[in-house]
N, C-alpha and C. Protein backbone atom coordinates (compact mmCIF):
# COMPACT_ATOMS: atom_id res chain seq x y z
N UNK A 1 111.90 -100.92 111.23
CA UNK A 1 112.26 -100.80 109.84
C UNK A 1 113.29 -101.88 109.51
N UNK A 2 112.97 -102.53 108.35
CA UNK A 2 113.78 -103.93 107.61
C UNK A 2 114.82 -103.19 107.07
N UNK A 3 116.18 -103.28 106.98
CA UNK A 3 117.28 -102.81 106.15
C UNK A 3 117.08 -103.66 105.27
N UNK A 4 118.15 -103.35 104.35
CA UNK A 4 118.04 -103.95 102.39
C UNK A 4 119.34 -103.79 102.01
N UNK A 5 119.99 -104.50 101.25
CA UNK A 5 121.08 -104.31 101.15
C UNK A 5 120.80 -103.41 99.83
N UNK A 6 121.76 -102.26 99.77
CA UNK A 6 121.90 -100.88 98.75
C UNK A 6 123.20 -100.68 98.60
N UNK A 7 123.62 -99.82 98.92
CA UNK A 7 124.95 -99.29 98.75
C UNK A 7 125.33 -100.08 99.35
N UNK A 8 127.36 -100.25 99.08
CA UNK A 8 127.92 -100.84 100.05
C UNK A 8 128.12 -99.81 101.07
N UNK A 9 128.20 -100.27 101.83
CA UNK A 9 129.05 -99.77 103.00
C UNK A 9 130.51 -99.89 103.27
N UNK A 10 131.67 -99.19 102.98
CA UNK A 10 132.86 -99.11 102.36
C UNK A 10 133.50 -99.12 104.15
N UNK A 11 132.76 -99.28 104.96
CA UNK A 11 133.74 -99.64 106.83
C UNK A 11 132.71 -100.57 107.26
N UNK A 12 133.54 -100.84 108.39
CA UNK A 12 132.20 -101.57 109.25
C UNK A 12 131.46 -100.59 109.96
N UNK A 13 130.14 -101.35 110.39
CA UNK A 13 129.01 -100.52 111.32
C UNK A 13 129.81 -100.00 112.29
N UNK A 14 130.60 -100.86 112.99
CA UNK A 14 131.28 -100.30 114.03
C UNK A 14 132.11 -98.97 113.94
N UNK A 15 132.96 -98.82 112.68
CA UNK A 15 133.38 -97.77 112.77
C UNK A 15 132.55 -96.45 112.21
N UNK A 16 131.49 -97.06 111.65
CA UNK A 16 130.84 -95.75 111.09
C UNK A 16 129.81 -94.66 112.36
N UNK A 17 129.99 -95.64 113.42
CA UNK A 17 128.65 -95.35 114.32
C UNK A 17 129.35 -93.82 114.67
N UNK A 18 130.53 -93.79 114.93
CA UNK A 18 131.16 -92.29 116.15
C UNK A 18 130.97 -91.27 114.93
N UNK A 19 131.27 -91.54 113.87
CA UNK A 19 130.87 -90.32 112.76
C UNK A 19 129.78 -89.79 112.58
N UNK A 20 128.63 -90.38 112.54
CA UNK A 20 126.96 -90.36 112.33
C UNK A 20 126.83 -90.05 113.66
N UNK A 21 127.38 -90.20 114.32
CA UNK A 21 127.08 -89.69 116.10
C UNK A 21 127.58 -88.50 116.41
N UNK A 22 128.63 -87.99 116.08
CA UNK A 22 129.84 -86.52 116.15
C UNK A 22 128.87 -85.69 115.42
N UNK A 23 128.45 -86.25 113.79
CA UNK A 23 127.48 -85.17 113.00
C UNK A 23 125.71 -85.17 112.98
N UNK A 24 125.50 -85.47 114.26
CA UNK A 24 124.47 -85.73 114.66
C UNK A 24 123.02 -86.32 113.62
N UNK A 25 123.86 -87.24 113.29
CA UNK A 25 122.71 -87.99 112.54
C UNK A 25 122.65 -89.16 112.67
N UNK A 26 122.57 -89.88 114.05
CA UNK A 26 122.17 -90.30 114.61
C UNK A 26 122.14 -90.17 116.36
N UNK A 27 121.68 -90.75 117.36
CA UNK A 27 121.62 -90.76 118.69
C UNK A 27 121.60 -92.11 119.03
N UNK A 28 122.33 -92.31 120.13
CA UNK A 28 122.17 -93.72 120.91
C UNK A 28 120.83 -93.69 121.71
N UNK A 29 120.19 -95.17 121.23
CA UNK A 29 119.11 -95.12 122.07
C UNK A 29 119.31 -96.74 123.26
N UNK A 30 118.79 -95.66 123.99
CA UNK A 30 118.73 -97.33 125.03
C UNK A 30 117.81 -98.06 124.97
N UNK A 31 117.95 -99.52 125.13
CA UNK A 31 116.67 -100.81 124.87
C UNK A 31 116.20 -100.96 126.79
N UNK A 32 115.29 -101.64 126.48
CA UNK A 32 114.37 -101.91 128.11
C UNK A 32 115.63 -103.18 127.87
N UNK A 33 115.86 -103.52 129.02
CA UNK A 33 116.67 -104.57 129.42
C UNK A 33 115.54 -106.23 128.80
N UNK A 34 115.99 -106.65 128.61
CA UNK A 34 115.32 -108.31 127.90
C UNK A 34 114.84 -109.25 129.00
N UNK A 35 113.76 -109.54 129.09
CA UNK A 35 113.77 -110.63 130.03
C UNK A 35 114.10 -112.00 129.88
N UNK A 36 114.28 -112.79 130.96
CA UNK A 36 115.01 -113.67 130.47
C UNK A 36 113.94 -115.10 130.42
N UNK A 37 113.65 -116.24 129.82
CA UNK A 37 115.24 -116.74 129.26
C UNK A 37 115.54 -116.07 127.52
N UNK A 38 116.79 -115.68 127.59
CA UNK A 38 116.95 -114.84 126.40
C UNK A 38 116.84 -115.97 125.13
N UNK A 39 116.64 -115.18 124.02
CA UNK A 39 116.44 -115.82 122.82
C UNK A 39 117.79 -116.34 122.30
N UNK A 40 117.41 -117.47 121.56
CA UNK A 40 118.69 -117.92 121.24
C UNK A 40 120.25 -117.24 120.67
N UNK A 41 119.86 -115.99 119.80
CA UNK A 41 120.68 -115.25 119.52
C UNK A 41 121.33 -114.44 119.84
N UNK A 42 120.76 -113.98 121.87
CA UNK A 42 121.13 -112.97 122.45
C UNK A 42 122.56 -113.51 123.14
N UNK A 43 123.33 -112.95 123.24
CA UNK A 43 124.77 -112.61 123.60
C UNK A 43 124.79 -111.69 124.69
N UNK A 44 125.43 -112.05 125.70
CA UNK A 44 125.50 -111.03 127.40
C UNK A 44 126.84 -110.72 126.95
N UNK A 45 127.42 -111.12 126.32
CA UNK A 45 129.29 -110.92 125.89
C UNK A 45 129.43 -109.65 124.84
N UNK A 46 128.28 -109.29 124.18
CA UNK A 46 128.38 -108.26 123.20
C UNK A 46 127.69 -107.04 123.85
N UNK A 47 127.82 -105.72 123.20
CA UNK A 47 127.08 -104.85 123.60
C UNK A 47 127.05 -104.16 121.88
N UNK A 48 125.74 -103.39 122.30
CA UNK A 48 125.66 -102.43 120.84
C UNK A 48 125.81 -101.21 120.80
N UNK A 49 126.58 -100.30 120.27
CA UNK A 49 126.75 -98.88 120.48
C UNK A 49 125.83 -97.72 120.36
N UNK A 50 124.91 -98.48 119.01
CA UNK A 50 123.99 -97.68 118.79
C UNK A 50 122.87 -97.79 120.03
N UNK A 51 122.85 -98.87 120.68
CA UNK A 51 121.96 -98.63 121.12
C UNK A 51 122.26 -98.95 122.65
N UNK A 52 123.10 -97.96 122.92
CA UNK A 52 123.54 -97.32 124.06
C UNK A 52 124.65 -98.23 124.78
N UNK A 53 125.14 -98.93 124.39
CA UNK A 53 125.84 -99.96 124.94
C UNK A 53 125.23 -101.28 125.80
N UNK A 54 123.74 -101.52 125.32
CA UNK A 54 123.03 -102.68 125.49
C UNK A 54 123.74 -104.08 125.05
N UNK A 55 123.31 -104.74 126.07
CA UNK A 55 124.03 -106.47 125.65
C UNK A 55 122.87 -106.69 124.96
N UNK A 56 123.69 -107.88 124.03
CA UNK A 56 122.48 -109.44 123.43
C UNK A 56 122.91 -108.78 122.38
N UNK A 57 123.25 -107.72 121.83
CA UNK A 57 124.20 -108.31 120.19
C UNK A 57 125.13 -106.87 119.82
N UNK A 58 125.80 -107.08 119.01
CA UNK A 58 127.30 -106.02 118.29
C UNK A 58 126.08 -105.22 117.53
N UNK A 59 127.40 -104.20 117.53
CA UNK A 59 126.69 -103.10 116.56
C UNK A 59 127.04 -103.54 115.20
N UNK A 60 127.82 -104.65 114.81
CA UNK A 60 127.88 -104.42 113.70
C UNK A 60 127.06 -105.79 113.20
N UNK A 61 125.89 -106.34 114.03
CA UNK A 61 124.84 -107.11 113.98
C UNK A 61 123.51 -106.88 114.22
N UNK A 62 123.55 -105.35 114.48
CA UNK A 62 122.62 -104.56 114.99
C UNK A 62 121.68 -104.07 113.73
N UNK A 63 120.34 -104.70 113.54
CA UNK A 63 119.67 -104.79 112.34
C UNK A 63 118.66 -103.32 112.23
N UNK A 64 118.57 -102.40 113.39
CA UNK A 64 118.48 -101.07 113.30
C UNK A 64 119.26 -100.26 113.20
N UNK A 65 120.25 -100.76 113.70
CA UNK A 65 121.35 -99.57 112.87
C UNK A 65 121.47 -99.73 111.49
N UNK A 66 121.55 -100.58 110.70
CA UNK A 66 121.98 -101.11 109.40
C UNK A 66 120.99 -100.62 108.63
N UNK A 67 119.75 -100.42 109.56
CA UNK A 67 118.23 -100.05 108.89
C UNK A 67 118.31 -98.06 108.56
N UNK A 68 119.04 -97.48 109.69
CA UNK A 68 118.96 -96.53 109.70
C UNK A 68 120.51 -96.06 108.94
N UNK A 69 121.61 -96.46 108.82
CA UNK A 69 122.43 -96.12 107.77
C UNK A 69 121.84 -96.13 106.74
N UNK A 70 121.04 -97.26 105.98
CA UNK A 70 120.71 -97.28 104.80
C UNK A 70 119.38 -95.78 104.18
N UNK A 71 118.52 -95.49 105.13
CA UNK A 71 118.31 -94.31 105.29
C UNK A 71 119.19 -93.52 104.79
N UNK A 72 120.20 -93.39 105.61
CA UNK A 72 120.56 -91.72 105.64
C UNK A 72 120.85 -91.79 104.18
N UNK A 73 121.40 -93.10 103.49
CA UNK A 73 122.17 -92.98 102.30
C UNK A 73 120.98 -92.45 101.30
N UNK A 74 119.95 -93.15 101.55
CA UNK A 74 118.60 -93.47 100.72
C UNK A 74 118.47 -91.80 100.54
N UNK A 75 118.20 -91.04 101.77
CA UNK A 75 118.13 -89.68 101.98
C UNK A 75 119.20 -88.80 101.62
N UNK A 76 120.25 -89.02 101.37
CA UNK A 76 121.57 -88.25 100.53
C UNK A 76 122.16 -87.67 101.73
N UNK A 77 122.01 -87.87 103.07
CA UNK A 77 123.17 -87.56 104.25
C UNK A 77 124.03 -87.78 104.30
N UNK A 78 124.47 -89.24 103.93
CA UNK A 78 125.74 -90.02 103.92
C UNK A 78 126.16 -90.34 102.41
N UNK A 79 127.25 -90.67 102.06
CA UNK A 79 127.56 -91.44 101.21
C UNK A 79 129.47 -91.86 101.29
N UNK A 80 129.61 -93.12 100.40
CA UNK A 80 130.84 -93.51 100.61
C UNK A 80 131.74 -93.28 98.74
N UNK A 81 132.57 -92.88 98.85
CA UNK A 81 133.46 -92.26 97.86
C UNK A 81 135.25 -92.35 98.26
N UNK A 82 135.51 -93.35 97.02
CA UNK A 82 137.15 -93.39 97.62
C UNK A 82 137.32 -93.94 98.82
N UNK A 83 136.62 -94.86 99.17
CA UNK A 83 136.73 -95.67 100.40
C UNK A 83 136.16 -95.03 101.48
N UNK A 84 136.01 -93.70 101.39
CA UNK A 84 135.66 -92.69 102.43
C UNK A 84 134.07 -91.99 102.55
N UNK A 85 133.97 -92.11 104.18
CA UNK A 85 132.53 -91.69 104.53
C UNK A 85 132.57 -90.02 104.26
N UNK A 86 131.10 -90.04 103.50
CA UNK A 86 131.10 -88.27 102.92
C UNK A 86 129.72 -87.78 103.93
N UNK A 87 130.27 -87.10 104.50
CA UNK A 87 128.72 -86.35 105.16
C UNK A 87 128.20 -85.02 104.58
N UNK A 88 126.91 -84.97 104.05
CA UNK A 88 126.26 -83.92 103.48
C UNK A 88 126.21 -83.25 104.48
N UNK A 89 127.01 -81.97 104.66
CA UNK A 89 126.87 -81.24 105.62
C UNK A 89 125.75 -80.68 105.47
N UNK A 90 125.24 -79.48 104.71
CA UNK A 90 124.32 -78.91 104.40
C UNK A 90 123.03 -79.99 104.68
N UNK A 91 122.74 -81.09 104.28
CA UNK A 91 121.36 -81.41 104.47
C UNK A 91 121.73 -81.57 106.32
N UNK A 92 122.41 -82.11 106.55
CA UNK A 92 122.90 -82.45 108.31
C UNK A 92 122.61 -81.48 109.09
N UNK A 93 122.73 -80.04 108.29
CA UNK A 93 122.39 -78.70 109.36
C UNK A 93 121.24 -78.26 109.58
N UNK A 94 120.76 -78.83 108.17
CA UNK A 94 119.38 -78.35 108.12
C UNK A 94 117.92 -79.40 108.88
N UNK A 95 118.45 -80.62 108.84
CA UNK A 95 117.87 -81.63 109.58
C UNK A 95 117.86 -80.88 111.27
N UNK A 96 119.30 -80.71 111.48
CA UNK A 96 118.99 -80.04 112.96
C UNK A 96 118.61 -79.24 113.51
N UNK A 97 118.68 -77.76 111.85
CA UNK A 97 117.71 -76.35 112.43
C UNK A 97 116.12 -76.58 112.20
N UNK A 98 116.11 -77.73 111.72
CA UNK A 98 114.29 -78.18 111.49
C UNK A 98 113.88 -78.59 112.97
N UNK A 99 115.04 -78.96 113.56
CA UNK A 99 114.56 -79.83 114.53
C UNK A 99 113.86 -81.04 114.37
N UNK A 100 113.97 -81.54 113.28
CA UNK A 100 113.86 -83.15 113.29
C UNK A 100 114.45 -84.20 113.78
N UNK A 101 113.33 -84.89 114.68
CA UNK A 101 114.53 -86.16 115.10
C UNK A 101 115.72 -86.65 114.68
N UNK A 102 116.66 -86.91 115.25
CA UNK A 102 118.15 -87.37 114.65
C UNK A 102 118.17 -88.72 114.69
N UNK A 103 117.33 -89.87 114.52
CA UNK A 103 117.27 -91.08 114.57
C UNK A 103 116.14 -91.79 114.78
């Protein structure tokens, strides 16, 4: 999935990831390791949170995470107000008593 720029995003990716992670709307996923020779853009110096602490790029360059914030917003889970991240609790509980994937 392509992210789009929509809402702003009022923090960085980085700090938004442990919130969306604590209220389970999202999960870290791990990548298959890259073979090499890596692509020009990959970075062994960075790791990504979302996606489990994999090298070759930051979370806050991480173009599935950015894909899946914009989601949740799109979906009314998240939103930012007064500088501050708002979590729809109610839809958040109900995502998890559905048992729908969290990411």
């Amino acid at each position: 999935m392509r992210y789009r720029l929509g809402f702003p995003i009022l923090m960085t990716y980085s700090q938004l990831l442990q919130p969306l992670i604590q209220n389970s709307l999202v999960v870290p996923k791990s990548l298959k390791p890259v073979p090499q020779p890596y692509s020009p853009g990959y970075d062994l110096n960075v790791q990504c949170g979302y996606h489990a602490g994999s090298e070759g790029h930051s979370t806050k360059d991480c173009n599935a995470f950015k894909a899946k914030v914009q989601q949740l917003i799109d979906n009314g889970y998240i939103a930012f107000q007064e500088g501050s991240l708002v979590v729809n609790v109610n839809l958040s509980r109900a995502k998890i008593s559905r048992g729908v994937p969290r990411s």
